[in-house]
C-alpha atoms as a PDB file:
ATOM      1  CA  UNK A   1       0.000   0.000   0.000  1.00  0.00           C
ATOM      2  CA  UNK A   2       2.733   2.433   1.139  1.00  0.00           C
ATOM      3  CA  UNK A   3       4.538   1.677  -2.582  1.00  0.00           C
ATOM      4  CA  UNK A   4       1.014   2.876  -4.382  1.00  0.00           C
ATOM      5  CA  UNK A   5       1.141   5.509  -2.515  1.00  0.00           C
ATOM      6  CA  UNK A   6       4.251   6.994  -3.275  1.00  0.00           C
ATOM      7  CA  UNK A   7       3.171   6.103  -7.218  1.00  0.00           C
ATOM      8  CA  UNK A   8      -0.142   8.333  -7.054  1.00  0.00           C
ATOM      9  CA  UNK A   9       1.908  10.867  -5.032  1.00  0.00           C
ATOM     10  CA  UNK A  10       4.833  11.298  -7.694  1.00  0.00           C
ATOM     11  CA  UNK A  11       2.098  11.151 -10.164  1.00  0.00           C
ATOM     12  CA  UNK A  12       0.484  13.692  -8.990  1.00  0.00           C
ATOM     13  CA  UNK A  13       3.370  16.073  -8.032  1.00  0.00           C
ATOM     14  CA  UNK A  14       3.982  15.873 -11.826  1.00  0.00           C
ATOM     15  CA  UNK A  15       0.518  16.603 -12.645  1.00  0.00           C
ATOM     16  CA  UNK A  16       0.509  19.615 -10.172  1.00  0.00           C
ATOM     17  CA  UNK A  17       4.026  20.983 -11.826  1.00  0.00           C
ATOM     18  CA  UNK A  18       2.607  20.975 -15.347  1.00  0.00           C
ATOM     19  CA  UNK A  19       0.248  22.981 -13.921  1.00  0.00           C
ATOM     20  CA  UNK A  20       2.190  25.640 -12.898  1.00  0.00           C
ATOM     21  CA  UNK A  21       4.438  25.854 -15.800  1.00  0.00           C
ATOM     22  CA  UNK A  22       1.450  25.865 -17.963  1.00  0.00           C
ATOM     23  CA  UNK A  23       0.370  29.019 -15.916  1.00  0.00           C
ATOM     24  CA  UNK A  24       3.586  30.527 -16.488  1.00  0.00           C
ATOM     25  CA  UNK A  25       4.084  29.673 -20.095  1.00  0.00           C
ATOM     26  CA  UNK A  26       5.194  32.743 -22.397  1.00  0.00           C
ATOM     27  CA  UNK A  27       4.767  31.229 -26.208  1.00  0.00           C
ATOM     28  CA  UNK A  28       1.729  29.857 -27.413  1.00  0.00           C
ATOM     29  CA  UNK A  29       4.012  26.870 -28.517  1.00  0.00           C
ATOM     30  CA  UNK A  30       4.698  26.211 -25.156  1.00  0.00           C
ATOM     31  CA  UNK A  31       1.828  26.458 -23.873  1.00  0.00           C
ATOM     32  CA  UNK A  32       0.760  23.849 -26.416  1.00  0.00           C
ATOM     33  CA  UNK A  33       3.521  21.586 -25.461  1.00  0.00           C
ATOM     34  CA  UNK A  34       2.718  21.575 -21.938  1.00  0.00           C
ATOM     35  CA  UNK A  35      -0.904  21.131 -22.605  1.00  0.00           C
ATOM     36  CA  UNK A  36       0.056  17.725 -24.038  1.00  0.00           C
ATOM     37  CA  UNK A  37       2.638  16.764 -21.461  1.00  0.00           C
ATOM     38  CA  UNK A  38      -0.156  17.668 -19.264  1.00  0.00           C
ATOM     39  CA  UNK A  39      -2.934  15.670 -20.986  1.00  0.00           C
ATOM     40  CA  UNK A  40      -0.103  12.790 -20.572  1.00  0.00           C
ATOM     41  CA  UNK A  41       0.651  13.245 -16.988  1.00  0.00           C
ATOM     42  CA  UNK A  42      -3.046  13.378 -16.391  1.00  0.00           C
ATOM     43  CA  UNK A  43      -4.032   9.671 -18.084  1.00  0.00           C
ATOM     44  CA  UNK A  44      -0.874   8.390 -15.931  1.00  0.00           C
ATOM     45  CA  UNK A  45      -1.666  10.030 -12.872  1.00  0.00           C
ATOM     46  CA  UNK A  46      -5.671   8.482 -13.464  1.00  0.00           C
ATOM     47  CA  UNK A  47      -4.596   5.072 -14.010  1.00  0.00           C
ATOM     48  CA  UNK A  48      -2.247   5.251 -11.103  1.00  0.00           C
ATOM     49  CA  UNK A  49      -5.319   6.086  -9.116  1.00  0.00           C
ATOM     50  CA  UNK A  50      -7.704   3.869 -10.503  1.00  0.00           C
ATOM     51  CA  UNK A  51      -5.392   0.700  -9.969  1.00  0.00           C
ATOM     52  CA  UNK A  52      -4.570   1.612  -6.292  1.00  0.00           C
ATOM     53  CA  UNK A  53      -8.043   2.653  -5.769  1.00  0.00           C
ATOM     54  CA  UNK A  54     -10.091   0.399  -3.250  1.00  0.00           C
ATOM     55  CA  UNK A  55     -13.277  -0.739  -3.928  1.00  0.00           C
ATOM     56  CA  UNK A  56     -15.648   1.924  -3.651  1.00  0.00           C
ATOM     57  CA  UNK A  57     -17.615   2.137  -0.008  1.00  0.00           C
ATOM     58  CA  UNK A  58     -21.257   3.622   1.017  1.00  0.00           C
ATOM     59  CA  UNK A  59     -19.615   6.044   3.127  1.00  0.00           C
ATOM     60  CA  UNK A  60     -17.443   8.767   3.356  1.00  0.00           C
ATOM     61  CA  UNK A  61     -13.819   8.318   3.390  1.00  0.00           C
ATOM     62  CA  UNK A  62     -12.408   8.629   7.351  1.00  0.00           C
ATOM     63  CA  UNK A  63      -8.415   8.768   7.102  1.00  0.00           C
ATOM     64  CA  UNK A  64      -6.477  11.282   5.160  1.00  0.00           C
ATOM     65  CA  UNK A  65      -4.841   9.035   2.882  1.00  0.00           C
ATOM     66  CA  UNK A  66      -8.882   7.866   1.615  1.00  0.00           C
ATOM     67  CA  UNK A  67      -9.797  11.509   1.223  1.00  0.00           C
ATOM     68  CA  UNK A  68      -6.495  12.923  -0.485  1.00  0.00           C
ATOM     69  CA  UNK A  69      -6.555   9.857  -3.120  1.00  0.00           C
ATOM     70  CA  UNK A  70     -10.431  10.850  -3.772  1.00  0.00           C
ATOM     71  CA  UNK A  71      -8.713  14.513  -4.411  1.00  0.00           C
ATOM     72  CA  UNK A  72      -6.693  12.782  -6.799  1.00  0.00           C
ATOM     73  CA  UNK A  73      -8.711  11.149  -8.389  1.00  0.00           C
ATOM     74  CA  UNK A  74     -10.840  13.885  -8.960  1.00  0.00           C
ATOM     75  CA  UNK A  75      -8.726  16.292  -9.722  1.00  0.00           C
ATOM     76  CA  UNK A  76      -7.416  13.816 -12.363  1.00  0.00           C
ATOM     77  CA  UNK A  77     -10.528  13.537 -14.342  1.00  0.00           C
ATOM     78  CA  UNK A  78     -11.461  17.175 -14.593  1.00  0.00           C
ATOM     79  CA  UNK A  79      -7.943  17.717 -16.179  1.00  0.00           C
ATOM     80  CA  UNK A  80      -8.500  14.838 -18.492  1.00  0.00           C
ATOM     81  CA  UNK A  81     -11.874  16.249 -19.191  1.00  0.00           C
ATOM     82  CA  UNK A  82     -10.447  19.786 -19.797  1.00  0.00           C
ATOM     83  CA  UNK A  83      -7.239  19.216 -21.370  1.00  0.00           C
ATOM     84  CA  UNK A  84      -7.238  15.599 -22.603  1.00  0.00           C
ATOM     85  CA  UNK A  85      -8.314  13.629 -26.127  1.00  0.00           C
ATOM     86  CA  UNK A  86      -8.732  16.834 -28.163  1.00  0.00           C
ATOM     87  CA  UNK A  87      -9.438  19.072 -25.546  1.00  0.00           C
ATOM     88  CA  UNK A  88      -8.293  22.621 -25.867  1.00  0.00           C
END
């Protein structure tokens, strides 16, 4: 568990500095370059979440490491629904 953990964290530390350089970015080019690199980190950083998921519950999540990976996770999708398969 601790091992998936570190996966969706480094996944998502990537995710989170694509971000920020995107933010930053001076040429459109870039910009367009990072939106794919983005797009890229995204679907990693989703499937990294998805496979150390565990199985959905009825309730709310309790611990901190439940309720940060259902951040992820959801901060995941809406960049892959913003930025991903043809997005902008």
């Amino acid at each position: 568990m601790r091992e998936a953990n570190l996966r969706l964290g480094a996944a998502l530390a990537e995710v989170e500095g694509l971000y920020a350089a995107l933010l930053r970015a001076g040429s459109s080019a870039r910009r367009r370059e990072l939106q794919a690199e983005l797009a890229r980190a995204a679907a990693r950083l989703a499937s990294v979440a998805s496979a150390s998921a565990p199985a959905p519950s009825l309730g709310v999540p309790r611990s901190r490491r439940a309720r940060r990976r259902v951040l992820a996770q959801r901060g995941a999708a809406w960049i892959m629904a913003r930025y991903g398969r043809g997005g902008r």
